[in-house]
PDB file of N, CA and C in Angstrom:
ATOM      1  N   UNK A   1     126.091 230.460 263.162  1.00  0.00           N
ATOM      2  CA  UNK A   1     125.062 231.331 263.691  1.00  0.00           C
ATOM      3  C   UNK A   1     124.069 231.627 262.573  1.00  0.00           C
ATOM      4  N   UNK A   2     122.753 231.701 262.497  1.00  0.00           N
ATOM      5  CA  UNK A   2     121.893 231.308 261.946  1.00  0.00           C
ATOM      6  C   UNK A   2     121.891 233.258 261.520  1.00  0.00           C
ATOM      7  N   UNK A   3     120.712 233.607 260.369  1.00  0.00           N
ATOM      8  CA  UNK A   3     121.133 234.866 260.426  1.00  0.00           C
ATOM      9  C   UNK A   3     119.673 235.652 261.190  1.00  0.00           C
ATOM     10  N   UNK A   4     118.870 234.906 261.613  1.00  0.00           N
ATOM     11  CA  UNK A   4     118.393 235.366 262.456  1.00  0.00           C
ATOM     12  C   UNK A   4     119.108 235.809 263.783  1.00  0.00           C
ATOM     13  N   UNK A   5     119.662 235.147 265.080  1.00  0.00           N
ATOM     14  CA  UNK A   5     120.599 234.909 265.430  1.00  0.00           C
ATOM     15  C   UNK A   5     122.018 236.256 265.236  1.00  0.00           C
ATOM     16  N   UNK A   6     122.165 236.054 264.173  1.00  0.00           N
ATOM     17  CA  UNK A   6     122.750 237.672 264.072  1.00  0.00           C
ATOM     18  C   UNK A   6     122.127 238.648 263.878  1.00  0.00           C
ATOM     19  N   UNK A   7     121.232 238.893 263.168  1.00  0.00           N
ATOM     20  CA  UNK A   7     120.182 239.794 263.330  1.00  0.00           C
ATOM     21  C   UNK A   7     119.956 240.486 264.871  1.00  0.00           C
ATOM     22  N   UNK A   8     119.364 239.373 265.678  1.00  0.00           N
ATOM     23  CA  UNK A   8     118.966 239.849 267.139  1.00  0.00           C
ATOM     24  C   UNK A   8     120.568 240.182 267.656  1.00  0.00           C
ATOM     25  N   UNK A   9     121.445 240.173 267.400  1.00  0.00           N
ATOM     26  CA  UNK A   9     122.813 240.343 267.742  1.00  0.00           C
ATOM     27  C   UNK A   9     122.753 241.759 267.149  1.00  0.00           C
ATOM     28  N   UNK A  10     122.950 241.752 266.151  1.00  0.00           N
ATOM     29  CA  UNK A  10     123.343 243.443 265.626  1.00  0.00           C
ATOM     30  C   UNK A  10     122.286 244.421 266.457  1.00  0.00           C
ATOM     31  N   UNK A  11     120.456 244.277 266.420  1.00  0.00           N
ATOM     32  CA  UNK A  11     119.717 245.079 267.502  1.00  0.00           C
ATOM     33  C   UNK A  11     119.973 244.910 268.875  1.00  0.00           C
ATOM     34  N   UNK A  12     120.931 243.931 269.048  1.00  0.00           N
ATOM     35  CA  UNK A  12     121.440 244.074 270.570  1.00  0.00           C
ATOM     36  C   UNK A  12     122.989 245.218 271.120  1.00  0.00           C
ATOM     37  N   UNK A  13     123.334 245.059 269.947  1.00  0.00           N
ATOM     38  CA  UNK A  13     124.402 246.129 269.748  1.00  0.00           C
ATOM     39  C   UNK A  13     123.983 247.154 269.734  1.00  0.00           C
ATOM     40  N   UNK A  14     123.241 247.228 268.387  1.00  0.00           N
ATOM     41  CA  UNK A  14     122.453 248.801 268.119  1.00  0.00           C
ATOM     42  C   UNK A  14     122.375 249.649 269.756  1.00  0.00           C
ATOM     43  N   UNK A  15     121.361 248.986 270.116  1.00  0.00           N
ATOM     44  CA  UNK A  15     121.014 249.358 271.759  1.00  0.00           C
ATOM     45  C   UNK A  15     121.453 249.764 272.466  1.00  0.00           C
ATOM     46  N   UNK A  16     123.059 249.009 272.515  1.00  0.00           N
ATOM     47  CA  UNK A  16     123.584 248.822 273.798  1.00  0.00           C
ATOM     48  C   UNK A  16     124.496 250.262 273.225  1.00  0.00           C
ATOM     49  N   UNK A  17     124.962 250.749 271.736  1.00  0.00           N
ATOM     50  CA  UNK A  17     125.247 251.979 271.488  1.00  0.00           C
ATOM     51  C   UNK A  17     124.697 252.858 271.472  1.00  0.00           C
ATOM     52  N   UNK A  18     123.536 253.278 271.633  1.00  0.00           N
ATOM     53  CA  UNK A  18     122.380 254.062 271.664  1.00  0.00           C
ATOM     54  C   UNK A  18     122.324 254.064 273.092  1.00  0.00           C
ATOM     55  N   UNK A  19     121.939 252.936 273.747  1.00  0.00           N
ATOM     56  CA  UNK A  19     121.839 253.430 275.866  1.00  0.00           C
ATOM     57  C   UNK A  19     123.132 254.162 275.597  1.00  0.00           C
ATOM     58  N   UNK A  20     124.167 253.840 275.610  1.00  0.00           N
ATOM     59  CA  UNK A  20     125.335 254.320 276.222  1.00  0.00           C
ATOM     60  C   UNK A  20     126.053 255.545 275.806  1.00  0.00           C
ATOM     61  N   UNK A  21     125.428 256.171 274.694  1.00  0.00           N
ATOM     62  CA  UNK A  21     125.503 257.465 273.923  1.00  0.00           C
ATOM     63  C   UNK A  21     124.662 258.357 274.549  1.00  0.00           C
ATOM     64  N   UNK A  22     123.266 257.830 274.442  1.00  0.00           N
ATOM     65  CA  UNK A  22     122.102 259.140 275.259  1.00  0.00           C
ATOM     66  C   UNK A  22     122.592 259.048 276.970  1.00  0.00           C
ATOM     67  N   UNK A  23     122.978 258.293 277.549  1.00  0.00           N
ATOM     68  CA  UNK A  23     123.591 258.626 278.310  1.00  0.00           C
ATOM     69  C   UNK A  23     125.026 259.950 279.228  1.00  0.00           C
ATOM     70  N   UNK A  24     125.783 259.308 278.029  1.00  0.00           N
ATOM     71  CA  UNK A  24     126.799 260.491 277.902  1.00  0.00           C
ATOM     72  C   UNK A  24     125.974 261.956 277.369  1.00  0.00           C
ATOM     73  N   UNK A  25     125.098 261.912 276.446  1.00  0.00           N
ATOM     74  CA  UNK A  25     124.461 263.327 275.956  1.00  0.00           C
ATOM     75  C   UNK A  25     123.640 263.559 276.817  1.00  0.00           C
ATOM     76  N   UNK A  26     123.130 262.813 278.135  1.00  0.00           N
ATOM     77  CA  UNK A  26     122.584 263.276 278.590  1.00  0.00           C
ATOM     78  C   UNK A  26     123.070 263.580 280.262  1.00  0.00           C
ATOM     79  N   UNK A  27     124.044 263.580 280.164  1.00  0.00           N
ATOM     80  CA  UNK A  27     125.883 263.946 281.563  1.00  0.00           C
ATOM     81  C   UNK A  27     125.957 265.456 280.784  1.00  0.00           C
ATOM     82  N   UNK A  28     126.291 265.588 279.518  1.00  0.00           N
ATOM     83  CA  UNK A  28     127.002 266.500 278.709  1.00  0.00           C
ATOM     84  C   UNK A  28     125.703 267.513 278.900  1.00  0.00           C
ATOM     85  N   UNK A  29     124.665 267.517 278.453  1.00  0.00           N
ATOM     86  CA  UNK A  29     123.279 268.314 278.831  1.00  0.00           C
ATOM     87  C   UNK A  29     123.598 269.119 279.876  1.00  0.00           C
ATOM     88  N   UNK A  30     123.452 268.261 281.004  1.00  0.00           N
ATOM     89  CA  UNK A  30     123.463 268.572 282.385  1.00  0.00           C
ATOM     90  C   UNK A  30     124.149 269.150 282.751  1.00  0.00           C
ATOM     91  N   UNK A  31     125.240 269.474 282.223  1.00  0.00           N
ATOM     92  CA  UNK A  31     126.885 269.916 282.876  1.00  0.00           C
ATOM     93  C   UNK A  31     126.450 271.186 282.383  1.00  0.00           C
ATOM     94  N   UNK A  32     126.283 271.250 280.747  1.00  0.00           N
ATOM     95  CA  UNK A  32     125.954 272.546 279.991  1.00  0.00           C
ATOM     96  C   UNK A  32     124.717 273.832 280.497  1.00  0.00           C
ATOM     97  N   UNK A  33     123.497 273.068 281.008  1.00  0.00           N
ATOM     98  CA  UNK A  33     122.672 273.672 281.700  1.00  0.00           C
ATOM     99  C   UNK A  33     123.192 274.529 283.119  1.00  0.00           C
ATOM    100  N   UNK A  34     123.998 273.072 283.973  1.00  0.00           N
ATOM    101  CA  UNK A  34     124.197 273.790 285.487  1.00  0.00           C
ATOM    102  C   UNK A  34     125.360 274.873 284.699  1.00  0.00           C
ATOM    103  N   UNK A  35     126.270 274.729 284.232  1.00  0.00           N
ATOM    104  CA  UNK A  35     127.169 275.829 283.903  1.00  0.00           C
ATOM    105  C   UNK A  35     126.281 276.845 283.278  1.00  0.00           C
ATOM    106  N   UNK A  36     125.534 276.942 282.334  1.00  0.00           N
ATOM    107  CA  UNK A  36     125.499 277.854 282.030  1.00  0.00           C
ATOM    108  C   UNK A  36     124.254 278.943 282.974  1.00  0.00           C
ATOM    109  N   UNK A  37     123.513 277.706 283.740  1.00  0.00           N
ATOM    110  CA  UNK A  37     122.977 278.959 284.971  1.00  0.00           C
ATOM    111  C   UNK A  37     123.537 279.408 286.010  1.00  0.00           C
ATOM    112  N   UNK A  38     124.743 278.708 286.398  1.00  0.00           N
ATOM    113  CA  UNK A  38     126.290 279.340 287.192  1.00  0.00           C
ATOM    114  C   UNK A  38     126.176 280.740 286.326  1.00  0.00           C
ATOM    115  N   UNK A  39     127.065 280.642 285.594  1.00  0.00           N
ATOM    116  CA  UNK A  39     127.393 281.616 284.833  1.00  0.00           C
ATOM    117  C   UNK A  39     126.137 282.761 284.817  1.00  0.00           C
ATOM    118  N   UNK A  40     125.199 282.504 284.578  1.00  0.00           N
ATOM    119  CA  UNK A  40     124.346 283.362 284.622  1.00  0.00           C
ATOM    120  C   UNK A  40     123.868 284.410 285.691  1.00  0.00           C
ATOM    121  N   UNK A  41     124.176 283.203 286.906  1.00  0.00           N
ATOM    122  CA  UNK A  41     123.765 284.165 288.201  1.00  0.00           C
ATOM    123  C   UNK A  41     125.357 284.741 288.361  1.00  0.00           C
ATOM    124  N   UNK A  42     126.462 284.421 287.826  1.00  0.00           N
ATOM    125  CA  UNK A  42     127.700 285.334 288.257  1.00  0.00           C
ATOM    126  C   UNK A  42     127.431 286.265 287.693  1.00  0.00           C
ATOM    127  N   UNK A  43     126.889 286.483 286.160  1.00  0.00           N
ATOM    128  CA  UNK A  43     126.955 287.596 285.377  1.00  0.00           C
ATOM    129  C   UNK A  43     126.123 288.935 286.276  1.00  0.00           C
ATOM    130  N   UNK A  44     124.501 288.159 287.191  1.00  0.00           N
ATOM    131  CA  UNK A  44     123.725 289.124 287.613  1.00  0.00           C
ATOM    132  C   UNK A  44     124.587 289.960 288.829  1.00  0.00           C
ATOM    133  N   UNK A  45     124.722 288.580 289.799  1.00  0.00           N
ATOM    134  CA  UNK A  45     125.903 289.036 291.044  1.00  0.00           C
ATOM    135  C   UNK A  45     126.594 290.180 290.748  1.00  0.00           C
ATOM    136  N   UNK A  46     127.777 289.650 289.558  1.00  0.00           N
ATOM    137  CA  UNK A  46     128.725 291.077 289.055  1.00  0.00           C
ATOM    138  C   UNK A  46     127.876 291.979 289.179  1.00  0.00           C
ATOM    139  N   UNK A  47     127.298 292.070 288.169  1.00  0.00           N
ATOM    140  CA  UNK A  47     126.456 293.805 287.943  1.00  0.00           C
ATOM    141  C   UNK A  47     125.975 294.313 288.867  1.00  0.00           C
ATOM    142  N   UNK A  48     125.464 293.253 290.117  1.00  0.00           N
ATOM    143  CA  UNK A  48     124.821 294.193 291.338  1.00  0.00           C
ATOM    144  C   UNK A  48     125.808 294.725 292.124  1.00  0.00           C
ATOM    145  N   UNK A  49     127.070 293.504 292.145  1.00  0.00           N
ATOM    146  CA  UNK A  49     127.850 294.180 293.179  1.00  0.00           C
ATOM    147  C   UNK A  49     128.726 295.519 292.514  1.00  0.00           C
ATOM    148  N   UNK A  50     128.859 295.293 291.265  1.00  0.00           N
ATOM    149  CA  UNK A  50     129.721 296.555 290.767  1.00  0.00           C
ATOM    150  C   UNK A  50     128.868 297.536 291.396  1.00  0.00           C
ATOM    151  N   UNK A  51     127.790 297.602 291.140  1.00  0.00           N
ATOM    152  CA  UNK A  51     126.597 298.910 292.034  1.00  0.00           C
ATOM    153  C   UNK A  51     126.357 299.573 291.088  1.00  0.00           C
ATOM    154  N   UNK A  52     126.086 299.204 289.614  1.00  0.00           N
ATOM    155  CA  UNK A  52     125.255 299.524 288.505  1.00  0.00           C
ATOM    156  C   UNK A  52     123.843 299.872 288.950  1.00  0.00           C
ATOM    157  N   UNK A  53     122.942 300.724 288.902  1.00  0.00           N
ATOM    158  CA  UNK A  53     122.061 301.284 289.033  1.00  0.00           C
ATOM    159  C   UNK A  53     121.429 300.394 289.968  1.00  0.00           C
ATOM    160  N   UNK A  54     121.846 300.402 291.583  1.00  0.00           N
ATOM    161  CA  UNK A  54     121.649 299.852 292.601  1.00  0.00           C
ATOM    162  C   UNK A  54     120.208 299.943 293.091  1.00  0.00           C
ATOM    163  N   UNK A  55     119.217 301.021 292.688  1.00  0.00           N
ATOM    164  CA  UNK A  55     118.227 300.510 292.817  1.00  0.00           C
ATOM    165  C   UNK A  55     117.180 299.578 292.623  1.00  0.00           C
ATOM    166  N   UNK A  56     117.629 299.136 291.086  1.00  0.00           N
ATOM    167  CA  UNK A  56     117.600 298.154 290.681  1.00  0.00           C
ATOM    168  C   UNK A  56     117.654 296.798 290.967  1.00  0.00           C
ATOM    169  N   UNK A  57     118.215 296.190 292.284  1.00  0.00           N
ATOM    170  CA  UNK A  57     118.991 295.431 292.970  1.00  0.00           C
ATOM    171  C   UNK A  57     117.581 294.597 293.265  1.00  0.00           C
ATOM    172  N   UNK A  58     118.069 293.296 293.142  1.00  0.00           N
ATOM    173  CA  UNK A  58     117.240 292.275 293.160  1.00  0.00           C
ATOM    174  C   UNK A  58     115.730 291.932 292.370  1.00  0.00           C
ATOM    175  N   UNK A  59     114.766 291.820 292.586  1.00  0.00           N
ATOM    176  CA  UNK A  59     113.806 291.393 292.008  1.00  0.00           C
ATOM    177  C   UNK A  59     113.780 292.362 290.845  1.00  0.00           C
ATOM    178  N   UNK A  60     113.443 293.883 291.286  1.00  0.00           N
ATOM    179  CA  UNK A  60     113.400 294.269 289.708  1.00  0.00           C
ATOM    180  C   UNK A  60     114.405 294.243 289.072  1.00  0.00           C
ATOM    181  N   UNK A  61     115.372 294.029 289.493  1.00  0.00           N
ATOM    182  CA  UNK A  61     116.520 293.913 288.163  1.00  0.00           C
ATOM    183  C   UNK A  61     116.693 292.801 287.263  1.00  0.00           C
ATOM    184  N   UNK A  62     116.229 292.029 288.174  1.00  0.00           N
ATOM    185  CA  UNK A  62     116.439 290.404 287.576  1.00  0.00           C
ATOM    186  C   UNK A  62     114.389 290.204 286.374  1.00  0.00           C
ATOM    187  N   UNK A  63     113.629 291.416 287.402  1.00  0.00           N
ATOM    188  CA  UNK A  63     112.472 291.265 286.177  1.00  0.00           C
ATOM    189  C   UNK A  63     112.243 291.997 284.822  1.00  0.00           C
ATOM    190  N   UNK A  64     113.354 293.021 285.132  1.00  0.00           N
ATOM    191  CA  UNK A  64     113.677 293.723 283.911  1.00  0.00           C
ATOM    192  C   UNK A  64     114.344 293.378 282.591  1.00  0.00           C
ATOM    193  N   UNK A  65     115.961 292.126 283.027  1.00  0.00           N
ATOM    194  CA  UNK A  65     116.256 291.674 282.397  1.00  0.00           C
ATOM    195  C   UNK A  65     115.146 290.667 281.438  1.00  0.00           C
ATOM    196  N   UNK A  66     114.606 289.735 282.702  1.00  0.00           N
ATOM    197  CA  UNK A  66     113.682 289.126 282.079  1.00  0.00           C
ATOM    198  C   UNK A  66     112.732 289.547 280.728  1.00  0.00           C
ATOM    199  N   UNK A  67     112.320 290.572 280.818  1.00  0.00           N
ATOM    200  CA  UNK A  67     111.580 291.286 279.926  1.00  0.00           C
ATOM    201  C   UNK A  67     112.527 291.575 278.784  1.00  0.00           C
ATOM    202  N   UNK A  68     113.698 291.756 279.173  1.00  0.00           N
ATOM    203  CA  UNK A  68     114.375 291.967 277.724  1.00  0.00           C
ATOM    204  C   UNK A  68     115.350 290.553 277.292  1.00  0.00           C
ATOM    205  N   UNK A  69     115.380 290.110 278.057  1.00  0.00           N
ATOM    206  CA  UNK A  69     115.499 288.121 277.489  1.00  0.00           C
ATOM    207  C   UNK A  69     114.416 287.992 276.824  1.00  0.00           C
ATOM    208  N   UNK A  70     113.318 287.687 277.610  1.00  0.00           N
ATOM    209  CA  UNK A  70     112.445 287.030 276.689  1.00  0.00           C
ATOM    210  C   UNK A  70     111.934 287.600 275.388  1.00  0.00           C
ATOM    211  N   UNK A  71     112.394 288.734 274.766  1.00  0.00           N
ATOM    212  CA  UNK A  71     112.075 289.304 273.508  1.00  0.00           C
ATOM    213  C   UNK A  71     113.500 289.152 272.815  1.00  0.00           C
ATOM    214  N   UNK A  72     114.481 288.617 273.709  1.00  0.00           N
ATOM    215  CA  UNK A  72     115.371 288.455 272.526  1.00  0.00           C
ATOM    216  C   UNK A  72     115.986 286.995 272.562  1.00  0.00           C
ATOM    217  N   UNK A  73     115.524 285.802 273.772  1.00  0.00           N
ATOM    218  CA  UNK A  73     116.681 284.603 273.648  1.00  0.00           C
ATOM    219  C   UNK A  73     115.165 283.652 274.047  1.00  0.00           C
ATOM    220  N   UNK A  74     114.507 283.414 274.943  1.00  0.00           N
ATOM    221  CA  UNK A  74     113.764 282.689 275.314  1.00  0.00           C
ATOM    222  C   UNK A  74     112.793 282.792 276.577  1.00  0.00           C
ATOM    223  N   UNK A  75     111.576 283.017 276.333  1.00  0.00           N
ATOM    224  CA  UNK A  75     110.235 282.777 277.975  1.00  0.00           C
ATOM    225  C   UNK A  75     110.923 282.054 278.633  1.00  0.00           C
ATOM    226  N   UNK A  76     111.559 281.230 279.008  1.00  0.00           N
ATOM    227  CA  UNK A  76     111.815 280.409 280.077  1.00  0.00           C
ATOM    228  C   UNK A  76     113.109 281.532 281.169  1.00  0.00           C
ATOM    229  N   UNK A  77     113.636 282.166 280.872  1.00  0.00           N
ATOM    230  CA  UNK A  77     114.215 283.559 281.420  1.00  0.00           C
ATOM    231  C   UNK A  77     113.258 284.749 282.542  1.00  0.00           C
ATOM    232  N   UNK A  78     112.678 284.170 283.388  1.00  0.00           N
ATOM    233  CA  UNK A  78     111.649 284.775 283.831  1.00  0.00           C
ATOM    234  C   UNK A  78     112.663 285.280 284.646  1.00  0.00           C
ATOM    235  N   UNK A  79     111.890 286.350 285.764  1.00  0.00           N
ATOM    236  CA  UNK A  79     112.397 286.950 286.723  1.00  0.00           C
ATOM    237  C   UNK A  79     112.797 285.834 288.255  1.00  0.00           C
ATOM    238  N   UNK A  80     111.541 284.757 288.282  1.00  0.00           N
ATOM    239  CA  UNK A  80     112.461 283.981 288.940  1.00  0.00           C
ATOM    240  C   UNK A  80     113.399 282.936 288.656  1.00  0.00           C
ATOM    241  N   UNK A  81     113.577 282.938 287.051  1.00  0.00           N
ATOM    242  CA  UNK A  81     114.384 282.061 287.155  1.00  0.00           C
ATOM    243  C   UNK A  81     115.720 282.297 287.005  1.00  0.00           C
ATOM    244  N   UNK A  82     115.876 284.032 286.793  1.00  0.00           N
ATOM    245  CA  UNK A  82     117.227 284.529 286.886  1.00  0.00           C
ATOM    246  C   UNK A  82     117.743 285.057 288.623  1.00  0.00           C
ATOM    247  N   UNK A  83     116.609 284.962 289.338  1.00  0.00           N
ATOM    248  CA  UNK A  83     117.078 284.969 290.790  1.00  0.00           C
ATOM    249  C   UNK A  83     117.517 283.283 290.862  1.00  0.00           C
ATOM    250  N   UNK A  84     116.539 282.312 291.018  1.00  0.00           N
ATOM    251  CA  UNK A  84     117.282 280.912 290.950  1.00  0.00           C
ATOM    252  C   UNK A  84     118.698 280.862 290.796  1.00  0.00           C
ATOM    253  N   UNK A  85     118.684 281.785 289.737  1.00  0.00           N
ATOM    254  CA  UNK A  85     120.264 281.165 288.543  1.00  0.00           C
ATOM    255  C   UNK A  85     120.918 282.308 289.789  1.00  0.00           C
ATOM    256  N   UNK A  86     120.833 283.386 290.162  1.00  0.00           N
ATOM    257  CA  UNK A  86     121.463 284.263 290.890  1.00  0.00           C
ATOM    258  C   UNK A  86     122.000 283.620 292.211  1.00  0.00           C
ATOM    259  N   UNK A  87     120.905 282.884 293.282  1.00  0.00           N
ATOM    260  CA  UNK A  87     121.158 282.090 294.608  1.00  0.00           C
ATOM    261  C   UNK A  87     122.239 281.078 293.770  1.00  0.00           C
ATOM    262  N   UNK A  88     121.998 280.141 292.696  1.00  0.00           N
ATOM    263  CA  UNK A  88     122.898 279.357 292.391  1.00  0.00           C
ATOM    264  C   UNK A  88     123.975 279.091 292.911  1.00  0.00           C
ATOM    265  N   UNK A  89     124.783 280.708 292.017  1.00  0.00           N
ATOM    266  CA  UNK A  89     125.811 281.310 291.899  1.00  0.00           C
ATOM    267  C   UNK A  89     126.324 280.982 293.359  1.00  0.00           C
ATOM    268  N   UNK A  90     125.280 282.189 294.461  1.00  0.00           N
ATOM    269  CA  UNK A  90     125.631 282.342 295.634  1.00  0.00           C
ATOM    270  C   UNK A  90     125.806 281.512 296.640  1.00  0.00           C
ATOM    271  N   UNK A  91     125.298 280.147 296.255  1.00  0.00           N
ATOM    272  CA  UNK A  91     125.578 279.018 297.296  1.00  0.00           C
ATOM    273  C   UNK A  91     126.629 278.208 296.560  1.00  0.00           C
ATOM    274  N   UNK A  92     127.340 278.336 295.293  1.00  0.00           N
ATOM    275  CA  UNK A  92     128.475 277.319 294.942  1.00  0.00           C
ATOM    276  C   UNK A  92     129.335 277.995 294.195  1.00  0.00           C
ATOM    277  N   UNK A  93     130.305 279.335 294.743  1.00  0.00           N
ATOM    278  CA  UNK A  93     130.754 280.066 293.711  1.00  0.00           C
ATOM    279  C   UNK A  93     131.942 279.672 293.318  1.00  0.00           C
ATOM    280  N   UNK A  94     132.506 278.343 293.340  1.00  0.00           N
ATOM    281  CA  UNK A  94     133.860 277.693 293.040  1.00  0.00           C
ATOM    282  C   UNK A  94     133.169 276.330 292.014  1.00  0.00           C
ATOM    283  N   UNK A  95     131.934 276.431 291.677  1.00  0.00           N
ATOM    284  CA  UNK A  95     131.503 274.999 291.451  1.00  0.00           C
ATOM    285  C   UNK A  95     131.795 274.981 289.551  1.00  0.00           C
ATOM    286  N   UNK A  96     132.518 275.880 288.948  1.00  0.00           N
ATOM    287  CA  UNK A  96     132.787 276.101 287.630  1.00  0.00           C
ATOM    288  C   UNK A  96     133.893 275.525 287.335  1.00  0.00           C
ATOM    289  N   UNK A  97     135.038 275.138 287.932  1.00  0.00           N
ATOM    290  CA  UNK A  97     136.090 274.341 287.997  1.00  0.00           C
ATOM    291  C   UNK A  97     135.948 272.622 288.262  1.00  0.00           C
ATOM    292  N   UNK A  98     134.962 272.486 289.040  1.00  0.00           N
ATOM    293  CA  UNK A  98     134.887 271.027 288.875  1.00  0.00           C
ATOM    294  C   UNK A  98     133.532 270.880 287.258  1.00  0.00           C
ATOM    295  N   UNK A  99     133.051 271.607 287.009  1.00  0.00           N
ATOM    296  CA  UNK A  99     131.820 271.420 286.081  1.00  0.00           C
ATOM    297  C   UNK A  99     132.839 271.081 284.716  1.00  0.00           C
ATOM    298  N   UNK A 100     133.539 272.255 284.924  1.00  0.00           N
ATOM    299  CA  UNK A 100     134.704 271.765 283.578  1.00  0.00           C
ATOM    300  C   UNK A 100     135.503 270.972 283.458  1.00  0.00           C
ATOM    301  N   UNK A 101     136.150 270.564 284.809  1.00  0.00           N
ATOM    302  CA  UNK A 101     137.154 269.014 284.868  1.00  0.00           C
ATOM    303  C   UNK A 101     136.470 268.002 284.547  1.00  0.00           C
ATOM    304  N   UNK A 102     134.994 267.909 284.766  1.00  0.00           N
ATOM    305  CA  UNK A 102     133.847 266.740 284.924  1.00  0.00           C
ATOM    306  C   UNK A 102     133.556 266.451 283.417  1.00  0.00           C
ATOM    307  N   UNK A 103     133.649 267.741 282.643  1.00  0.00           N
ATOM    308  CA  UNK A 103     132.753 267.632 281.293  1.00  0.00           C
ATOM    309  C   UNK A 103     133.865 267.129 280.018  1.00  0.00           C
ATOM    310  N   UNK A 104     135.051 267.261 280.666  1.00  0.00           N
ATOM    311  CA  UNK A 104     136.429 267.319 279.820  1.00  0.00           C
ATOM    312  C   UNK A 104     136.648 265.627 280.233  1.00  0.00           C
ATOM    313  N   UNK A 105     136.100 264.841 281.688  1.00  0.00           N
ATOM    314  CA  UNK A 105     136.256 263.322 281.609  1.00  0.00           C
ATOM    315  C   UNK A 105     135.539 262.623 280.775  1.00  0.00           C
TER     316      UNK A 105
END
């Protein structure tokens, strides 16, 4: 084999470890995101249903937090995107057990 020839062999490898890595990091991403906006809308759920300052309940509560996320973790924490993360919750509230069997294959 000529060493050109291996050359295009080793950048064919390179590649084919690189597709198949950003791949997996990008399964592992995904899992980490949906879990952790699960989690997020359980955390809001809890607090409303405990009946923590129930007036509070829904939009402004979730725009209040917002306001104090985004001065301490990140803008992307808006008020709708902690209702989003809240419905999440409420349409898949068993979906944390397969997220973790999935992320552990």
């Amino acid at each position: 084999m000529s060493d050109e020839n291996r050359f295009e062999s080793l950048v064919l490898s390179i590649r084919e470890v690189h597709n198949l890595v950003m791949a997996q990091v990008g399964r592992a991403v995904n899992i980490g995101l949906t879990l952790r906006n699960w989690l997020i809308g359980q955390r809001i759920r809890d607090y409303e249903q405990g009946g923590a300052e129930r007036a509070e309940y829904g939009a402004e509560l979730c725009d209040r937090l917002a306001t104090r996320l985004a001065s301490e973790l990140d803008r992307c924490y808006t008020g709708r995107y902690l209702r989003l993360c809240r419905q999440f919750y409420s349409l898949y509230p068993h979906i944390r057990k397969s997220l973790i069997s999935e992320s552990s294959s």
